[in-house]
N, C-alpha and C. Protein backbone atom coordinates (compact mmCIF):
# COMPACT_ATOMS: atom_id res chain seq x y z
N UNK A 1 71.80 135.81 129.09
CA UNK A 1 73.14 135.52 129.55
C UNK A 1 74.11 135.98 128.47
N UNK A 2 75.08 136.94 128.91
CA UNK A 2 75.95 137.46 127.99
C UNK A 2 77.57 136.49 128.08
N UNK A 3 77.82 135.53 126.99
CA UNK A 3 78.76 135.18 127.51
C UNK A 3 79.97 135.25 127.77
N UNK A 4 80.04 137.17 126.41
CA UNK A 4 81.65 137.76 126.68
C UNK A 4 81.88 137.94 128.19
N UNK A 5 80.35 138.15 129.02
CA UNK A 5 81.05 138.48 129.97
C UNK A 5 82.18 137.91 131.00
N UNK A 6 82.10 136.54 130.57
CA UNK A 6 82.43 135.48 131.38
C UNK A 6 84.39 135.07 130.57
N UNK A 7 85.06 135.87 129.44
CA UNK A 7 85.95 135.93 129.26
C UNK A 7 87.00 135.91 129.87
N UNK A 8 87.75 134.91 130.02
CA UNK A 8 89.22 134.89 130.77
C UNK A 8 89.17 134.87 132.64
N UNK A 9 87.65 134.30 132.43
CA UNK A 9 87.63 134.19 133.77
C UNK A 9 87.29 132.86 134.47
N UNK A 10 87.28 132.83 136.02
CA UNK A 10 87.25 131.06 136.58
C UNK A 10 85.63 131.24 136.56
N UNK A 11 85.06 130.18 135.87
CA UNK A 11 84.04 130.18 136.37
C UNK A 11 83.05 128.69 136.95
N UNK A 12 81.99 128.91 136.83
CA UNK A 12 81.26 127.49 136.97
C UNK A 12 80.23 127.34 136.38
N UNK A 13 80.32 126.36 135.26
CA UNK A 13 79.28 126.04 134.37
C UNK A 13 78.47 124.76 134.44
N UNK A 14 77.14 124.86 134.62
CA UNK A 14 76.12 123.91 134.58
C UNK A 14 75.80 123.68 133.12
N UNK A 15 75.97 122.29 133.14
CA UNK A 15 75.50 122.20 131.45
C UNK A 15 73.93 121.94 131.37
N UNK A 16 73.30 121.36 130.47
CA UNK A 16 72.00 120.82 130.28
C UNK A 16 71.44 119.39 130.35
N UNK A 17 72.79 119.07 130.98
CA UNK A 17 73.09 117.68 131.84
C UNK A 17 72.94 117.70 133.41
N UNK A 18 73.08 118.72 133.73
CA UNK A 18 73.32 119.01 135.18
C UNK A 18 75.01 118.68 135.43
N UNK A 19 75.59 118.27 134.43
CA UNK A 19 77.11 118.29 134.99
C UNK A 19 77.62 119.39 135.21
N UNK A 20 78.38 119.67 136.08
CA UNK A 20 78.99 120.90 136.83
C UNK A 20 80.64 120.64 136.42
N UNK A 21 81.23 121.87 135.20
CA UNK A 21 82.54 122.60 135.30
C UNK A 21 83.11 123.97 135.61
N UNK A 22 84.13 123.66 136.01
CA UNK A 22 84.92 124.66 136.67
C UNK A 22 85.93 125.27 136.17
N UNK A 23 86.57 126.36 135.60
CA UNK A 23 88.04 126.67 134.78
C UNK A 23 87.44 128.04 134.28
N UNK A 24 88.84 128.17 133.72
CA UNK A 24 88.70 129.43 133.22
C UNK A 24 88.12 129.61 131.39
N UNK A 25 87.37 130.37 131.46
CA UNK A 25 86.26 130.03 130.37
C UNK A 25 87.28 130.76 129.07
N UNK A 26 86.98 130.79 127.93
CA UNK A 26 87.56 131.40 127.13
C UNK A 26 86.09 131.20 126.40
N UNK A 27 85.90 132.75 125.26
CA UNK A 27 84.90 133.15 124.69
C UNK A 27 85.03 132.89 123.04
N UNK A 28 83.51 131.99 122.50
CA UNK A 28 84.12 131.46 120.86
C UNK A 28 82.78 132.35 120.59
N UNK A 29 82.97 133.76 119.63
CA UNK A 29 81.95 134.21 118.84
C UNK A 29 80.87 133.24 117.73
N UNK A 30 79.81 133.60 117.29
CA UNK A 30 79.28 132.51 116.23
C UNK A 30 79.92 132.51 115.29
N UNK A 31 80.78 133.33 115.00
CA UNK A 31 81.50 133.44 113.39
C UNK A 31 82.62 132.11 113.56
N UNK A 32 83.39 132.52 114.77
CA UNK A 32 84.04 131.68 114.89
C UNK A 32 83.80 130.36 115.16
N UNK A 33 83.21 130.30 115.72
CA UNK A 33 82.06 128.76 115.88
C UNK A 33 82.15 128.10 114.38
N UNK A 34 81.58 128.83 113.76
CA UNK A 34 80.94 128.70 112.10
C UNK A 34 81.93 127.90 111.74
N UNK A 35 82.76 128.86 111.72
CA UNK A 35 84.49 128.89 110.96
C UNK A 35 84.93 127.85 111.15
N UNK A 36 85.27 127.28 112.77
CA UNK A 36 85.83 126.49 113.16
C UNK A 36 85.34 124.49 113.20
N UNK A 37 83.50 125.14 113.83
CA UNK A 37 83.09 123.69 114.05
C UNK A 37 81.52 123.41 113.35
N UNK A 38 81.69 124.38 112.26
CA UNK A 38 80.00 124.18 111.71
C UNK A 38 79.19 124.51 112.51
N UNK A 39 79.11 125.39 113.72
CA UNK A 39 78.01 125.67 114.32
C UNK A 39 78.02 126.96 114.47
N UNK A 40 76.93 127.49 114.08
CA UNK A 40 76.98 129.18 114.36
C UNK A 40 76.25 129.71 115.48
N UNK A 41 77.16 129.10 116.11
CA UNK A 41 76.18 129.57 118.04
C UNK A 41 77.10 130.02 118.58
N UNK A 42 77.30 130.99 119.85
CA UNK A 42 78.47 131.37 120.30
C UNK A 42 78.32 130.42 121.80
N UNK A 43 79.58 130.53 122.07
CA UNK A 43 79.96 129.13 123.08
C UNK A 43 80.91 129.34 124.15
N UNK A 44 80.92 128.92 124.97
CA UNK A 44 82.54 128.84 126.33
C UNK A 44 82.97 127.66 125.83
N UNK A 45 84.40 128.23 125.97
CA UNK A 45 85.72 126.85 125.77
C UNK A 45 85.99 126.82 127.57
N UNK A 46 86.23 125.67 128.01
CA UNK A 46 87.32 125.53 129.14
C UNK A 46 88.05 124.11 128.52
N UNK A 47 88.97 124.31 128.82
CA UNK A 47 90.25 123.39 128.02
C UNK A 47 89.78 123.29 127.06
N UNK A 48 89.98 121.98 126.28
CA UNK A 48 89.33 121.39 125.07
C UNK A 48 87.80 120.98 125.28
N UNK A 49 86.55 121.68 125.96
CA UNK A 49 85.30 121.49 125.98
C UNK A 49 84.59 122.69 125.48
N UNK A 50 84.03 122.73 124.43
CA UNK A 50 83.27 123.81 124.49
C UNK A 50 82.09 123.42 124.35
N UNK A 51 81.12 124.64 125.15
CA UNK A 51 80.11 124.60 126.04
C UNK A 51 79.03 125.44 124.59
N UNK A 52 77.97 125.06 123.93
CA UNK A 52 77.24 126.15 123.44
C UNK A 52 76.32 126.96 124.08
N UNK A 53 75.62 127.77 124.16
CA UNK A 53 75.23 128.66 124.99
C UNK A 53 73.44 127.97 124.80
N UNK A 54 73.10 127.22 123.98
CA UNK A 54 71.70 126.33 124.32
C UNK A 54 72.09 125.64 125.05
N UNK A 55 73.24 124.66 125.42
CA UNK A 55 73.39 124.18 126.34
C UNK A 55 73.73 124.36 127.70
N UNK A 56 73.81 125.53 128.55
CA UNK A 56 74.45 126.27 129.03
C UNK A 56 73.12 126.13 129.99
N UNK A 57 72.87 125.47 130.70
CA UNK A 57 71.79 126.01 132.16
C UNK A 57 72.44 127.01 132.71
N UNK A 58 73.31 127.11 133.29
CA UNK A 58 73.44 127.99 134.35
C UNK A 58 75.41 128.60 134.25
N UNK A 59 75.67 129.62 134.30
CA UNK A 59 77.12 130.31 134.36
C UNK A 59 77.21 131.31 135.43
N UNK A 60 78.34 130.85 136.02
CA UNK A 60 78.93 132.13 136.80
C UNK A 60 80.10 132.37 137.76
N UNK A 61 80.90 133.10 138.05
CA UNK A 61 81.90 133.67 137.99
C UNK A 61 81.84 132.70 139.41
N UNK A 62 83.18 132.66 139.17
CA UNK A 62 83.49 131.64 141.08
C UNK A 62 85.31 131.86 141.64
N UNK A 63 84.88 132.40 142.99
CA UNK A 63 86.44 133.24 143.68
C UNK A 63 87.34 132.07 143.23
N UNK A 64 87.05 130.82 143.43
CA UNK A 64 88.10 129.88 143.50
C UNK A 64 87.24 128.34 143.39
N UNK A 65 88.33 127.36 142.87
CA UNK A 65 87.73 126.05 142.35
C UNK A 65 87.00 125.78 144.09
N UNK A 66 85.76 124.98 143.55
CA UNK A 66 85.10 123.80 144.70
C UNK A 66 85.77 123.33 145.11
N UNK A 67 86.59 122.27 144.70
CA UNK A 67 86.86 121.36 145.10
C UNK A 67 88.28 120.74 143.99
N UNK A 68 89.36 119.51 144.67
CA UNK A 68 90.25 119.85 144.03
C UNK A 68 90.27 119.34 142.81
N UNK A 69 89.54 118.90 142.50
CA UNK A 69 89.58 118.16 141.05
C UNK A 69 87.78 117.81 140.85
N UNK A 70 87.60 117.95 139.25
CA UNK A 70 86.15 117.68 139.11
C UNK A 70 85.73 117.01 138.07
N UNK A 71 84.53 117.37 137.22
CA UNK A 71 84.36 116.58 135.96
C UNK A 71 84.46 116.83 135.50
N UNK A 72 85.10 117.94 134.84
CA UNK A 72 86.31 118.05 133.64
C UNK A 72 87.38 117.15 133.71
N UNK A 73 88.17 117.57 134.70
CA UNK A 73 89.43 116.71 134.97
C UNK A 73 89.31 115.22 134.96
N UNK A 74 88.03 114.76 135.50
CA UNK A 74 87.58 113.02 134.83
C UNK A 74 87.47 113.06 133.27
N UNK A 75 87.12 113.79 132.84
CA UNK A 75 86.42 113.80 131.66
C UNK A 75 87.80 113.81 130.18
N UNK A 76 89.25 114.26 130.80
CA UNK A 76 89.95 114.66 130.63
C UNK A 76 90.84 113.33 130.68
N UNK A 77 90.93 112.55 132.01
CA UNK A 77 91.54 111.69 132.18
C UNK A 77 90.71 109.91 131.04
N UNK A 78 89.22 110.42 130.86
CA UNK A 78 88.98 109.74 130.07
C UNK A 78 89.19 109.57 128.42
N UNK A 79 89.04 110.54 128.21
CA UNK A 79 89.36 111.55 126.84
C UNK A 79 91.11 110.61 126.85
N UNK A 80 91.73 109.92 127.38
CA UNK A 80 92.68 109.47 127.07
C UNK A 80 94.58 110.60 127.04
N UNK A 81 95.38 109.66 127.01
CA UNK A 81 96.81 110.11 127.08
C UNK A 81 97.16 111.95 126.44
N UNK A 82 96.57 111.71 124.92
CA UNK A 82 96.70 112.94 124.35
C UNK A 82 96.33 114.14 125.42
N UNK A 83 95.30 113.91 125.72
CA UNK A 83 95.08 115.78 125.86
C UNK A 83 95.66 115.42 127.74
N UNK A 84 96.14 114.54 128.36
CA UNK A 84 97.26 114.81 129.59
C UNK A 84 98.62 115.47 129.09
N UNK A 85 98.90 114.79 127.68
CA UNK A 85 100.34 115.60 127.36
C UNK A 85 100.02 116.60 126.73
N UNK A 86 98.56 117.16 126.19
CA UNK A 86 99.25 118.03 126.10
C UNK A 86 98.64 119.74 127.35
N UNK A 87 98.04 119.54 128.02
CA UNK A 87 97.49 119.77 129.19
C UNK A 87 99.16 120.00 129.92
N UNK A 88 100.44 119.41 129.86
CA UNK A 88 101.27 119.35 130.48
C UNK A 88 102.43 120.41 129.21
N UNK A 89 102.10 120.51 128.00
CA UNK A 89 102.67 120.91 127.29
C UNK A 89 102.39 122.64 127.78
N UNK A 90 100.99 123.12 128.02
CA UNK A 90 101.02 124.11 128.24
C UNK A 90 101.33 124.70 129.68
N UNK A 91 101.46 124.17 130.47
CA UNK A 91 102.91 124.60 132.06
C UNK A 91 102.28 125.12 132.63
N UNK A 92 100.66 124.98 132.90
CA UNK A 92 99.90 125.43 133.99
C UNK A 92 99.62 124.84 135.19
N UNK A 93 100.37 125.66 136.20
CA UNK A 93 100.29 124.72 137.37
C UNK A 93 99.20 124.46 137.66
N UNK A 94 98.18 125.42 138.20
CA UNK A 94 96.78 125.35 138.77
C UNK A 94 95.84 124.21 137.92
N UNK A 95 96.38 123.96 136.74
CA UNK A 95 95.49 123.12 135.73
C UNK A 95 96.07 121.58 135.91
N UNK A 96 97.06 121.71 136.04
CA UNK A 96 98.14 120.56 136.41
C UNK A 96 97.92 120.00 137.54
N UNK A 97 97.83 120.90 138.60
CA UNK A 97 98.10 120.31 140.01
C UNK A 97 96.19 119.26 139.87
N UNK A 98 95.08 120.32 139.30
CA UNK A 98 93.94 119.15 139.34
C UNK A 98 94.01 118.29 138.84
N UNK A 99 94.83 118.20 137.53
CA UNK A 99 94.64 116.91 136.63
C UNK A 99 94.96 116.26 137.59
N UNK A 100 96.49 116.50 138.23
CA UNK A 100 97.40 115.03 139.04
C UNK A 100 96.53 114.75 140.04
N UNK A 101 95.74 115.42 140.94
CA UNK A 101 94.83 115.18 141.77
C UNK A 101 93.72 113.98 141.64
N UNK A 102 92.87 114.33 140.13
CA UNK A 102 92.50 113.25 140.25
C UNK A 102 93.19 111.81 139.52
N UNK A 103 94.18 112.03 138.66
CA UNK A 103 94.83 111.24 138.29
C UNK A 103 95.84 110.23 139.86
N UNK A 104 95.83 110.73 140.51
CA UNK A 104 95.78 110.50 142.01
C UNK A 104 94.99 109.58 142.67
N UNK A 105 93.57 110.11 142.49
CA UNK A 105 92.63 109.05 143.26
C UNK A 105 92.02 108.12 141.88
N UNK A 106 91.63 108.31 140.99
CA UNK A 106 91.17 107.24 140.17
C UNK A 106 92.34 106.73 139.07
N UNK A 107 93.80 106.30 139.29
CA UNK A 107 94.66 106.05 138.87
C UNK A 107 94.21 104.52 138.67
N UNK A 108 93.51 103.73 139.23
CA UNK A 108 93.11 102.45 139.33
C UNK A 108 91.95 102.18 138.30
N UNK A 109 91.38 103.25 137.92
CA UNK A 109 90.20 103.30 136.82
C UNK A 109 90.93 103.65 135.54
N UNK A 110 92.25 103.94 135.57
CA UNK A 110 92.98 104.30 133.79
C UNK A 110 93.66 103.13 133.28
N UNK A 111 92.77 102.79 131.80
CA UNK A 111 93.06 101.59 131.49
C UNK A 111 94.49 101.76 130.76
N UNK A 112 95.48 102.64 130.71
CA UNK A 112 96.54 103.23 129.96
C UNK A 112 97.55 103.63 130.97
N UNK A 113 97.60 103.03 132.08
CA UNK A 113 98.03 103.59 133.36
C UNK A 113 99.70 103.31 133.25
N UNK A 114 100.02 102.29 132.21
CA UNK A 114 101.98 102.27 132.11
C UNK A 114 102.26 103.13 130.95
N UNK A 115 101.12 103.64 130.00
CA UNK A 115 101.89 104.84 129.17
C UNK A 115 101.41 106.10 130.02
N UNK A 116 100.59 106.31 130.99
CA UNK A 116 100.76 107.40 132.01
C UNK A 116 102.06 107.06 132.43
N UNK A 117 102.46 106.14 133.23
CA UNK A 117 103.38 106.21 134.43
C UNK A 117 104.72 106.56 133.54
N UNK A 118 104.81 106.24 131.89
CA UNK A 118 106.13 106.32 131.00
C UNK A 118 106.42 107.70 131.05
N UNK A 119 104.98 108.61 130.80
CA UNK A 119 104.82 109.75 130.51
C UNK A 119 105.23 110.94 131.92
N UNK A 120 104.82 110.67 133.10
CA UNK A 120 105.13 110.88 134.21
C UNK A 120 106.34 110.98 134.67
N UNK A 121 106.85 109.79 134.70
CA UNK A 121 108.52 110.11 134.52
C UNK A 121 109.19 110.75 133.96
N UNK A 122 108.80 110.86 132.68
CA UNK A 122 109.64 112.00 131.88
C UNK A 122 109.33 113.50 132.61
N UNK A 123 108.21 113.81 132.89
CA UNK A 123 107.67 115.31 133.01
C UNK A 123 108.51 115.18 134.42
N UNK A 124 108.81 114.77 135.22
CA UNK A 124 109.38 114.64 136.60
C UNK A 124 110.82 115.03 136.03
N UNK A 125 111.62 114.74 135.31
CA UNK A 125 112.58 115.15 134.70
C UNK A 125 112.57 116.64 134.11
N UNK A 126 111.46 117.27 134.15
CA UNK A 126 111.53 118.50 133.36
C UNK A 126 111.41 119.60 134.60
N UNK A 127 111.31 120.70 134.37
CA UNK A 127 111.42 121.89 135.19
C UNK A 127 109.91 122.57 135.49
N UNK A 128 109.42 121.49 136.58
CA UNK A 128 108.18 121.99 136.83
C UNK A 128 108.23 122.65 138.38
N UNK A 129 107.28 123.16 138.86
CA UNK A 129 107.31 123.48 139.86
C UNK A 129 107.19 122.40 141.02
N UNK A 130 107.59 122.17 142.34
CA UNK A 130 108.09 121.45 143.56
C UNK A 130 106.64 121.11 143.68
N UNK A 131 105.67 121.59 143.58
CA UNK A 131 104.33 120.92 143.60
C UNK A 131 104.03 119.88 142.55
N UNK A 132 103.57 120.12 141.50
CA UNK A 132 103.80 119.28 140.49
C UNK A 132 104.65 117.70 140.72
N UNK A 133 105.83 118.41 140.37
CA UNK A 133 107.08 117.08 140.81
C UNK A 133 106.18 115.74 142.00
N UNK A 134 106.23 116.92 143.27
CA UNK A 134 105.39 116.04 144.47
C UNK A 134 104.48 115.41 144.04
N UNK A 135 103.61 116.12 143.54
CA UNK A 135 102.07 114.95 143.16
C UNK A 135 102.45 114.00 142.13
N UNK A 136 103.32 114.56 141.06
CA UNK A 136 103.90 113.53 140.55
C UNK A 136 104.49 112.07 140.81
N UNK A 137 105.30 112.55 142.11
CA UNK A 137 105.69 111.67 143.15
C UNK A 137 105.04 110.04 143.49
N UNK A 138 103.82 111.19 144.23
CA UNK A 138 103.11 110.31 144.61
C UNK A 138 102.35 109.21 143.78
N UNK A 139 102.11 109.94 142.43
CA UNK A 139 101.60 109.19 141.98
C UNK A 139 102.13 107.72 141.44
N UNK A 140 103.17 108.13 141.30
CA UNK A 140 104.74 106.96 140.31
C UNK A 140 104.80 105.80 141.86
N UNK A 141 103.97 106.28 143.27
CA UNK A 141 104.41 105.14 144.05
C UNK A 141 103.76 104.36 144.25
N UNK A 142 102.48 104.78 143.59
CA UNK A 142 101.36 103.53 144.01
C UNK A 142 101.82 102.29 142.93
């Protein structure tokens, strides 16, 4: 398995868990690995997860997400407040619209759910796209 090949693209990764992610992969050489996290293995990033390539059952390129939200985006909403703001800092809708999705249906499972809703409001104030805003919406009404 070559994993430059899988650079800047959507894909779907099986880990050695059998957990299944979805996103667009970004490619960490071993040097950089080294450099960065003491490991000299080369690896897939999607968001803040990187994947090493022993761990890696299975990779491959996918037209479009499964489904609208997955276990990253749980994994993400667990991982706590930080990486939602800053997930929102970088203005990706397509990345955005899943977070709010599942931040949507398991809003009742976030034990931090009034510094979400503080945080929410503000971004509703900012210049996001009419999608966004909406799911935003919805979410500020439950």
């Amino acid at each position: 398995m070559n994993l430059k090949d899988y650079e800047n693209k959507l894909v779907r990764l099986i880990d050695s868990h059998n957990n299944i992610f979805e996103g667009i992969a970004v490619y960490n050489s071993e040097e950089f690995n080294e450099k960065e996290y003491g490991k000299k293995e080369e690896s897939i990033q999607i968001l803040y997860y990187n994947f090493y390539k022993n761990h890696i059952y299975h990779i491959e390129e996918i037209e479009d997400y499964s489904s609208p939200y997955g276990f990253l985006e749980e994994m993400i909403l667990q991982d706590g407040i930080s990486f939602i703001e800053d997930l929102f800092a970088e203005e990706k809708d397509e990345i955005l619209l899943r977070l709010l999705k599942c931040i949507h249906i398991k809003i009742y499972t976030i034990s931090y759910k009034n510094q979400l809703f503080a945080f929410l409001k503000k971004e509703l104030k900012k210049n996001h796209s009419e999608a966004i805003k909406e799911e935003i919406e919805t979410i500020l009404k439950k």
